[in-house]
N, C-alpha and C. Protein backbone atom coordinates (compact mmCIF):
# COMPACT_ATOMS: atom_id res chain seq x y z
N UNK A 1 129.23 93.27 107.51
CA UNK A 1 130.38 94.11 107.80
C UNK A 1 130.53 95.09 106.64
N UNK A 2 130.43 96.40 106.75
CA UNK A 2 129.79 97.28 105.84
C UNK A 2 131.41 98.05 106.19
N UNK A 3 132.14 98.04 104.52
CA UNK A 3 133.54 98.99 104.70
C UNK A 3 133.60 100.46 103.93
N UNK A 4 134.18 101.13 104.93
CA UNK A 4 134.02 102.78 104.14
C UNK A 4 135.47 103.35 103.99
N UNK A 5 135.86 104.26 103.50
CA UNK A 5 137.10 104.49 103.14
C UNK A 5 137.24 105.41 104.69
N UNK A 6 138.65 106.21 105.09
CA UNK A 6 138.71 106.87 105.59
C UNK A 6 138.13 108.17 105.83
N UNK A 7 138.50 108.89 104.23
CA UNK A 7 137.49 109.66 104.33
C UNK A 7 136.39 110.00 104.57
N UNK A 8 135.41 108.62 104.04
CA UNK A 8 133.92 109.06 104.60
C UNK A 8 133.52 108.77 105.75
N UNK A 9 134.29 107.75 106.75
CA UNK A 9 134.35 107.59 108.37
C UNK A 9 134.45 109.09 109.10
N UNK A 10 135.37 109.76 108.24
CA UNK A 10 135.80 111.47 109.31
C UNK A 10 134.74 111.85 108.26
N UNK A 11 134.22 111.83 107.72
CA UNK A 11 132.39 112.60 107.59
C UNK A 11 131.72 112.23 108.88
N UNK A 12 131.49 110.72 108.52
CA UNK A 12 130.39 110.53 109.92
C UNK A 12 130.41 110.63 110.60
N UNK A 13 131.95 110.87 111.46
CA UNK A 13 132.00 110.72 112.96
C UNK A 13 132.10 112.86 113.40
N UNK A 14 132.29 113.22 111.92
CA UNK A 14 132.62 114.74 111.92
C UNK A 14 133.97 115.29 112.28
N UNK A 15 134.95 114.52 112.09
CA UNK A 15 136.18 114.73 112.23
C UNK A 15 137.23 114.87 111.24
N UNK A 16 138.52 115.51 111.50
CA UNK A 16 139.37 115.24 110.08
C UNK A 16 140.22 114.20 109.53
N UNK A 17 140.40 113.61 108.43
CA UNK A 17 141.08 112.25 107.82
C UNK A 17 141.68 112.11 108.51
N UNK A 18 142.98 113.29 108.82
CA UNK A 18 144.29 113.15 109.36
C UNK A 18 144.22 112.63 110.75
N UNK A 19 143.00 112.88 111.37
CA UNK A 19 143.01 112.20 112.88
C UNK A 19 142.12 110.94 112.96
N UNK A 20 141.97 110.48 112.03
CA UNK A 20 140.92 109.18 111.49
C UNK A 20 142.17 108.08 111.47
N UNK A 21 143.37 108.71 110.45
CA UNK A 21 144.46 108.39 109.97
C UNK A 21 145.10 107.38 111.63
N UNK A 22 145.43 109.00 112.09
CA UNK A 22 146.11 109.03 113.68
C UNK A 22 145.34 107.91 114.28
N UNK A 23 144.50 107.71 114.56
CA UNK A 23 143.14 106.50 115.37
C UNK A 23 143.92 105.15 114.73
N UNK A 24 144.27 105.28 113.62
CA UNK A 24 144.20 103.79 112.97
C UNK A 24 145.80 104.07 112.75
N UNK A 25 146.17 104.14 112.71
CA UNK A 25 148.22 104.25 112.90
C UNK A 25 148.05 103.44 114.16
N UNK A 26 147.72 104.35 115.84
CA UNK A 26 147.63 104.27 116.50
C UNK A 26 146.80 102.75 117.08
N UNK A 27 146.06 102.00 116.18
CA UNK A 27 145.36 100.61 116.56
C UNK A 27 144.30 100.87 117.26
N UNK A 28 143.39 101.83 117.11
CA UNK A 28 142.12 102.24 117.81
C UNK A 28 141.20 102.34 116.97
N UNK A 29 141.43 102.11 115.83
CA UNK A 29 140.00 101.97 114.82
C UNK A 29 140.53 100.83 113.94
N UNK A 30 139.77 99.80 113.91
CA UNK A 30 140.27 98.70 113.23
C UNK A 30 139.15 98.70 111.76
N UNK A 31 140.42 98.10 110.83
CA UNK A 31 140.75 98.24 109.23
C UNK A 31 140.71 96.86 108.49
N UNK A 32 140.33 96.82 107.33
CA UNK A 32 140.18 95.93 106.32
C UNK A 32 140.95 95.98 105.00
N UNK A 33 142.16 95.94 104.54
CA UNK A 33 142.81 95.94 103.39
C UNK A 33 142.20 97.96 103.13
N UNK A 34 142.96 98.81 104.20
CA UNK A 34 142.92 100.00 103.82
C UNK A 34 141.18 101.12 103.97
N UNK A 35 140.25 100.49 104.45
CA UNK A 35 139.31 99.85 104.44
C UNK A 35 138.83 100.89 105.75
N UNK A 36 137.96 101.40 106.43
CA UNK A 36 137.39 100.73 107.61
C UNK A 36 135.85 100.51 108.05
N UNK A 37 136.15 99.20 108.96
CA UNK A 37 135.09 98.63 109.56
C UNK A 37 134.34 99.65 110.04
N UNK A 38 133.53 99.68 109.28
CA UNK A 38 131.84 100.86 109.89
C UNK A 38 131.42 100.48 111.93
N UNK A 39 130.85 99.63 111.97
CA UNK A 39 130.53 99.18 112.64
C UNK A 39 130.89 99.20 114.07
N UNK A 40 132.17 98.43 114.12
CA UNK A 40 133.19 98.42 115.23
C UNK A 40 134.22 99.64 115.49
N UNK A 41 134.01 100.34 114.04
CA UNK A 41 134.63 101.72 114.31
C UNK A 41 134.31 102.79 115.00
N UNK A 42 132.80 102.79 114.92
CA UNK A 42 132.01 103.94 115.56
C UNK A 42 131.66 103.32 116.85
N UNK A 43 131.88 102.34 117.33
CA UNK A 43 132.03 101.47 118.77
C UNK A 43 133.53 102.28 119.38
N UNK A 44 134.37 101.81 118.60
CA UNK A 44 135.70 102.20 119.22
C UNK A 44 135.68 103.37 119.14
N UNK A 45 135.63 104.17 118.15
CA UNK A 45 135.69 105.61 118.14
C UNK A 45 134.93 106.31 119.35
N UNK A 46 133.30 105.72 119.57
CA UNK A 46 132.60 106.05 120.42
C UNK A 46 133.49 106.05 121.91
N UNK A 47 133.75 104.96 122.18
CA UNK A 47 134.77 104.43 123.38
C UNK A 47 135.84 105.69 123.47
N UNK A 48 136.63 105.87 122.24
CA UNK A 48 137.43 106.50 122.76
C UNK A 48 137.08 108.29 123.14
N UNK A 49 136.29 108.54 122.41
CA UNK A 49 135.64 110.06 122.50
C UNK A 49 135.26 110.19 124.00
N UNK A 50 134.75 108.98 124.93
CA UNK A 50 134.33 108.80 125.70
C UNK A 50 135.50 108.83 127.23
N UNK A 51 136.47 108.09 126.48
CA UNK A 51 137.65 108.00 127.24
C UNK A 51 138.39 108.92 127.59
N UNK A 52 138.42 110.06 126.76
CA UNK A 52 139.11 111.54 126.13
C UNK A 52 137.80 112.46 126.40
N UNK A 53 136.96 112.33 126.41
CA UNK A 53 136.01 113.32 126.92
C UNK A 53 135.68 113.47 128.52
N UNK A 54 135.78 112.35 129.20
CA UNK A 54 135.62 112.14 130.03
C UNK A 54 135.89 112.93 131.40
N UNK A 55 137.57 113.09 130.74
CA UNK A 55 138.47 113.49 131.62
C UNK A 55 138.19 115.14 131.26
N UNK A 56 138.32 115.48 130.26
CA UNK A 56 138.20 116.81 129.98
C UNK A 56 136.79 117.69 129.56
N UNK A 57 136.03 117.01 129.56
CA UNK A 57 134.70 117.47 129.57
C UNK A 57 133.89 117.41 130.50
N UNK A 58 132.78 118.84 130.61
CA UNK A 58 131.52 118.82 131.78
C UNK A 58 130.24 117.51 131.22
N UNK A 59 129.29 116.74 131.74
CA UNK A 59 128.64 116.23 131.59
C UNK A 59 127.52 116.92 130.27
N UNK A 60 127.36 118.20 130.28
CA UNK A 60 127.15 118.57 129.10
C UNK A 60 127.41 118.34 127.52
N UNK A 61 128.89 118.97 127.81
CA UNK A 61 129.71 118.36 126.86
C UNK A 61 129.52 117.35 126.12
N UNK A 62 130.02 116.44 126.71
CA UNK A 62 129.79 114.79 126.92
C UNK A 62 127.97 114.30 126.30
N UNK A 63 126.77 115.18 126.52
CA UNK A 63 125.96 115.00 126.27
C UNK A 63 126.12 114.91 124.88
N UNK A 64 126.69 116.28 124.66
CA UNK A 64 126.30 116.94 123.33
C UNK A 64 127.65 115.87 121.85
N UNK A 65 127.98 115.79 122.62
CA UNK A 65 129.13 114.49 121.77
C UNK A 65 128.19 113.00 121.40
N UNK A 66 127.91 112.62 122.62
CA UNK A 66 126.94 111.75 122.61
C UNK A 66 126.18 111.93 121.32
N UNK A 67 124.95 112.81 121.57
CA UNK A 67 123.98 113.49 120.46
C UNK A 67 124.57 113.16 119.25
N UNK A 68 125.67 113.84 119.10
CA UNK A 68 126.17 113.86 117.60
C UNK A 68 126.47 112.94 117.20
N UNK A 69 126.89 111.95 117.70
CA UNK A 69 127.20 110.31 117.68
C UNK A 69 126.22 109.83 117.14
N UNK A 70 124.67 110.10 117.63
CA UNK A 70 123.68 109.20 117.12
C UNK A 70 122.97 109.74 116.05
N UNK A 71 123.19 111.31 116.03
CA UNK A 71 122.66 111.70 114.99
C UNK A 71 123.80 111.41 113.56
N UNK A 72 124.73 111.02 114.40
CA UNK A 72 125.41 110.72 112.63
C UNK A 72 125.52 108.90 112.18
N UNK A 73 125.16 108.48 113.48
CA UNK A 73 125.12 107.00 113.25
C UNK A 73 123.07 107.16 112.34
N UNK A 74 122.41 107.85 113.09
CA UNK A 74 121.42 107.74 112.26
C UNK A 74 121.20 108.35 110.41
N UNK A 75 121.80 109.18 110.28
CA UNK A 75 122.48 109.86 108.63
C UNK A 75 123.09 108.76 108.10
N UNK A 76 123.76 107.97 108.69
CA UNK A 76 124.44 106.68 108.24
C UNK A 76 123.46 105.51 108.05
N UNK A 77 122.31 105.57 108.24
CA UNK A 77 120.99 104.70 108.50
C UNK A 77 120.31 105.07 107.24
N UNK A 78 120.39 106.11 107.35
CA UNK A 78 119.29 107.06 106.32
C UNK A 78 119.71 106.67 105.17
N UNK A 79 121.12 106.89 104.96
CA UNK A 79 121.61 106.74 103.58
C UNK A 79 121.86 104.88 103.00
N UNK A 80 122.45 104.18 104.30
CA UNK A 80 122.22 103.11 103.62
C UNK A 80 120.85 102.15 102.87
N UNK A 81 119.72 102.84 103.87
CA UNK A 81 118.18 102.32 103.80
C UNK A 81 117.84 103.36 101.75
N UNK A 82 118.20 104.34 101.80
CA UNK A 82 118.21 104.82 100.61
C UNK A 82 119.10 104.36 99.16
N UNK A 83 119.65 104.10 99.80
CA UNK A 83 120.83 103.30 98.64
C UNK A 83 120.12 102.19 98.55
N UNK A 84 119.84 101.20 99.24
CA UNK A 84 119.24 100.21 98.95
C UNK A 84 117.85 100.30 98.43
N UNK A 85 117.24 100.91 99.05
CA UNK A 85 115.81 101.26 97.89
C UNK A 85 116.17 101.99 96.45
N UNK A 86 117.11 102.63 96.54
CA UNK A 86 117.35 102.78 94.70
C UNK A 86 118.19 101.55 93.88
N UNK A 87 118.57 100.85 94.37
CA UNK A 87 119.04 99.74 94.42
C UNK A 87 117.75 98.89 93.49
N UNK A 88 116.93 98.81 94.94
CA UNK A 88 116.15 97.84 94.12
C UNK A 88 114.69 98.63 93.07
N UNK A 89 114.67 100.16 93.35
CA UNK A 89 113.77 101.02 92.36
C UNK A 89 114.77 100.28 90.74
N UNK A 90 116.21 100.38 90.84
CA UNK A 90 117.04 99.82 89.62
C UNK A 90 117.07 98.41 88.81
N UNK A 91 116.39 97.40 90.30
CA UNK A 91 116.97 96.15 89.55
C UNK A 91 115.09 95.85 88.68
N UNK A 92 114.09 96.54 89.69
CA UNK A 92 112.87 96.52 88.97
C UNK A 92 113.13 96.97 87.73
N UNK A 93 113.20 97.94 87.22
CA UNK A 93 113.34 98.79 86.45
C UNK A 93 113.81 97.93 85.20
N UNK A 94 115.24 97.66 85.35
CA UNK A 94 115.94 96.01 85.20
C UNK A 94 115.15 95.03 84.29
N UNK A 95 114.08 94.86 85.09
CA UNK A 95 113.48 93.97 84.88
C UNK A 95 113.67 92.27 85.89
N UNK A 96 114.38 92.77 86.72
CA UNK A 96 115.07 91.50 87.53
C UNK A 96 113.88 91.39 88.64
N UNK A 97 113.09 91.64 88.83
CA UNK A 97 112.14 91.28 89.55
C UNK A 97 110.77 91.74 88.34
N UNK A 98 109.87 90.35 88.88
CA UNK A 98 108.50 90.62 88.06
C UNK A 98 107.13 90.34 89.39
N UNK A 99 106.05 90.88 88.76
CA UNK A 99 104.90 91.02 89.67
C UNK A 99 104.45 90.06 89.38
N UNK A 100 103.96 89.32 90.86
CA UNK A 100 103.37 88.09 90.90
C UNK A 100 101.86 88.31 90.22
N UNK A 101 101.09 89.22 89.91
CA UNK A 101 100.32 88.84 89.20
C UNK A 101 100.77 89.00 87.57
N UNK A 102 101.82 88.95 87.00
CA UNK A 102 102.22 88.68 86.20
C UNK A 102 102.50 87.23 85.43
N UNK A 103 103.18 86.86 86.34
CA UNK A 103 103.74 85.71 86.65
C UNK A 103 102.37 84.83 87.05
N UNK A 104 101.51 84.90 87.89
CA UNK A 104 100.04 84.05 87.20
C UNK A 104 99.11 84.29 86.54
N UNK A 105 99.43 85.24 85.84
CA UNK A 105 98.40 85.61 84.52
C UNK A 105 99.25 84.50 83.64
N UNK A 106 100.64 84.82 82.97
CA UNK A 106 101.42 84.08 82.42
C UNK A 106 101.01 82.25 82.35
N UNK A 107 100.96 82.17 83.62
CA UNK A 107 100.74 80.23 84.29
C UNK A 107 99.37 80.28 83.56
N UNK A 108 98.81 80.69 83.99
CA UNK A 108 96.99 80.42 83.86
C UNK A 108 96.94 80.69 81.78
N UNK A 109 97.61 81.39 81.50
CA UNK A 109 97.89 81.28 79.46
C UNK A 109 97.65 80.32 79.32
N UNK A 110 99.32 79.94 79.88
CA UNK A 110 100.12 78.69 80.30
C UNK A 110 99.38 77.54 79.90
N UNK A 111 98.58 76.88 80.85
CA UNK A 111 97.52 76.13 81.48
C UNK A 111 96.26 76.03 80.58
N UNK A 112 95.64 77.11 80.18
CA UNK A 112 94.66 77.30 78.90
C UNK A 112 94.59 76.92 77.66
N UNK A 113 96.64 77.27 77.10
CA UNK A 113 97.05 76.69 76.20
C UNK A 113 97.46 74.99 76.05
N UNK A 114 97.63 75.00 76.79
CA UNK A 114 97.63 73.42 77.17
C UNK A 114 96.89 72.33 77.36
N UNK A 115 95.83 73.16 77.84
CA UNK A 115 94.39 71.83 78.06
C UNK A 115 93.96 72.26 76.55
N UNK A 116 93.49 73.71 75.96
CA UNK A 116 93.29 73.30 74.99
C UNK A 116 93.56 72.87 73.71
N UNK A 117 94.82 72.42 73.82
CA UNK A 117 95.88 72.14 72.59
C UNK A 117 95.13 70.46 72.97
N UNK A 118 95.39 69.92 74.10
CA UNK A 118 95.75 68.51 74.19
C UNK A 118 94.37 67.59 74.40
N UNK A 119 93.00 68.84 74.30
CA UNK A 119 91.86 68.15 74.20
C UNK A 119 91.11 68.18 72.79
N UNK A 120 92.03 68.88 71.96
CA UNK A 120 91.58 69.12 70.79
C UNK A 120 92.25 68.15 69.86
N UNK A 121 93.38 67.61 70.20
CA UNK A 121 94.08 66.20 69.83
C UNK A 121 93.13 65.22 69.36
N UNK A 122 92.18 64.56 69.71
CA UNK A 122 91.96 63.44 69.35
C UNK A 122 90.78 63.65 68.13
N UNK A 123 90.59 64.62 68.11
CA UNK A 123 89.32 64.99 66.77
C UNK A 123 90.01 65.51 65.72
N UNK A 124 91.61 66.17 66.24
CA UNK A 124 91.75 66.58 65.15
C UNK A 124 92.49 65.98 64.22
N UNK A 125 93.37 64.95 65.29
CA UNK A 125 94.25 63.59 64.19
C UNK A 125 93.45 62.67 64.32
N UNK A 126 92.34 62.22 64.56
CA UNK A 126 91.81 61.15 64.23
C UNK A 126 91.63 60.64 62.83
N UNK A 127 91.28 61.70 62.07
CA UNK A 127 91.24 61.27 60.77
C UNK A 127 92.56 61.29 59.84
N UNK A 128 93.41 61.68 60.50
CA UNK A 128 94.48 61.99 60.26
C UNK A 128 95.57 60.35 60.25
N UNK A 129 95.12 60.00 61.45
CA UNK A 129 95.77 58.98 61.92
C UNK A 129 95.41 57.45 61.34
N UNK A 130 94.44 57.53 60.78
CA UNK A 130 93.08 56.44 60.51
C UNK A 130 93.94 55.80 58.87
N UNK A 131 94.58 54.65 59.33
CA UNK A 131 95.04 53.73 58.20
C UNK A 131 96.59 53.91 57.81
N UNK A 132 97.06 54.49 58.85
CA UNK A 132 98.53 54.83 58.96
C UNK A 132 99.07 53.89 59.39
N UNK A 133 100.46 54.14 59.06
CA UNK A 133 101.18 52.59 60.07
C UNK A 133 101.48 53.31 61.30
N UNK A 134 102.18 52.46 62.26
CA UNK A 134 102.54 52.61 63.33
C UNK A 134 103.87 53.90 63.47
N UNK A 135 104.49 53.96 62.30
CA UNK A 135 105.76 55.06 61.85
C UNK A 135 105.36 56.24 61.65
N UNK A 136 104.33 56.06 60.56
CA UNK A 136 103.55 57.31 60.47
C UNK A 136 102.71 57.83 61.73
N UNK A 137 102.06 57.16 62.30
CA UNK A 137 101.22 57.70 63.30
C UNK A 137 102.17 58.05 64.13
N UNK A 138 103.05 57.83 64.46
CA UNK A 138 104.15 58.13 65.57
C UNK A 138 104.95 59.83 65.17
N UNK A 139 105.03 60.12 64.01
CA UNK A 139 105.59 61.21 62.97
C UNK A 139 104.66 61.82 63.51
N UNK A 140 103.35 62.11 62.86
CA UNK A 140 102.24 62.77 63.30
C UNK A 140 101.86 63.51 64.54
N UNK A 141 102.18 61.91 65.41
CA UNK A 141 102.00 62.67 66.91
C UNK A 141 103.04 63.53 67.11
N UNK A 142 104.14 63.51 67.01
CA UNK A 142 105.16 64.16 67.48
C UNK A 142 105.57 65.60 66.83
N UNK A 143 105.25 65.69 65.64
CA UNK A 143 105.00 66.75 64.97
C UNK A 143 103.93 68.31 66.09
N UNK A 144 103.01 67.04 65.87
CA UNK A 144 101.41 67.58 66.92
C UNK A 144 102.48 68.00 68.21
N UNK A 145 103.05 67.76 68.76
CA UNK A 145 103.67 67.74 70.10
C UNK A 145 104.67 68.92 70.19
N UNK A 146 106.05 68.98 69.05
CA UNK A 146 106.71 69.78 69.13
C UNK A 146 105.93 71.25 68.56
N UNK A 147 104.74 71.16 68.03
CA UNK A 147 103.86 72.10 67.74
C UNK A 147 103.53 73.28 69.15
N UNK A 148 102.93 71.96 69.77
CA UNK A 148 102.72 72.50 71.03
C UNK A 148 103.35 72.91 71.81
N UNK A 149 104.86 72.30 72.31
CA UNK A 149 105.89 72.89 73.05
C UNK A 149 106.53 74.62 72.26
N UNK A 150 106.19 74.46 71.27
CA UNK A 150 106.92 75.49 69.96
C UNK A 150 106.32 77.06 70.94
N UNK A 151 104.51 76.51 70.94
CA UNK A 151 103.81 77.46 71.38
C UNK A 151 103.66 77.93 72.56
N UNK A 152 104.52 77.03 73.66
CA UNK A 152 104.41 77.24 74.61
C UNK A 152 106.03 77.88 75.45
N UNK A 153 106.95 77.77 74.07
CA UNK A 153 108.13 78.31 74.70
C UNK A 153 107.72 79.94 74.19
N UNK A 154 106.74 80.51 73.51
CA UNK A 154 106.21 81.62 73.25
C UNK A 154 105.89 82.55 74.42
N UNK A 155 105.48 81.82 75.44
CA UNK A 155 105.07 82.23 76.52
C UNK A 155 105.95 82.88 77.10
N UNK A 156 105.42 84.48 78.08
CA UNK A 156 106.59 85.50 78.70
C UNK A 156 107.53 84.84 79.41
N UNK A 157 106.67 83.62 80.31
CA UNK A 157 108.27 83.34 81.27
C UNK A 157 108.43 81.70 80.91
């Protein structure tokens, strides 16, 4: 449910505030805290142009009302589909979205750093470890460990 002020409703529909105003005084274009409903407005509005044209217009007429109806419901298309692509040209930009080959280049570091941190472990404290007590060897490892996590909170993501 997409809300627009008055004013920019009598853009789209090509009419003036003051009879946008009149529509919605009147209970023929329905409103949201001052507000109005896009949607159901250009339904009702449509309806009523239709209701009021009807009587006083040639089938021409009536065409050409029509027309303008969709060409401004489509301008209303145009611009929301554009807003939203700068939208998200912004949140990239941002940085709020990242490229998935980013994001597995990153993993695969990730993964590299990890096998080879944790296969290089046993050659490299072995001698390290050799006649220690059980306190010490435990120090050691964990040292070795927060080493590794240290290097791996380094990583982009």
């Amino acid at each position: 449910m997409e809300l627009v002020t008055q004013r920019k409703f009598a853009e789209i529909i090509g009419t003036s505030t003051a009879n946008v105003n009149k529509l919605i005084k009147a209970g023929k274009i329905p409103i949201v805290k001052g507000k109005v409903i896009l949607d159901k407005a250009l339904i009702a509005y449509e309806l009523i142009k239709k209701n009021t044209t009807t009587n006083s217009m040639s089938d021409g007429m009536q065409s050409a009302v029509d027309i303008a109806l969709a060409l401004n419901k489509a301008k209303l298309a145009k611009e929301q589909y554009l807003a939203k692509l700068k939208q998200l040209e912004y949140e990239i930009k941002q940085g709020e979205y990242v490229a998935i080959t980013e994001v597995e280049a990153d993993a695969e570091h990730v993964a590299t750093l990890l096998r080879t941190t944790l296969l290089s472990l046993p050659s490299r404290l072995a001698l390290q470890l050799e006649n220690k007590s059980a306190h010490e060897a435990q120090a050691i490892l964990e040292d070795e460990i927060n080493i590794l996590l240290t290097n791996l909170n380094s990583t982009r993501f």
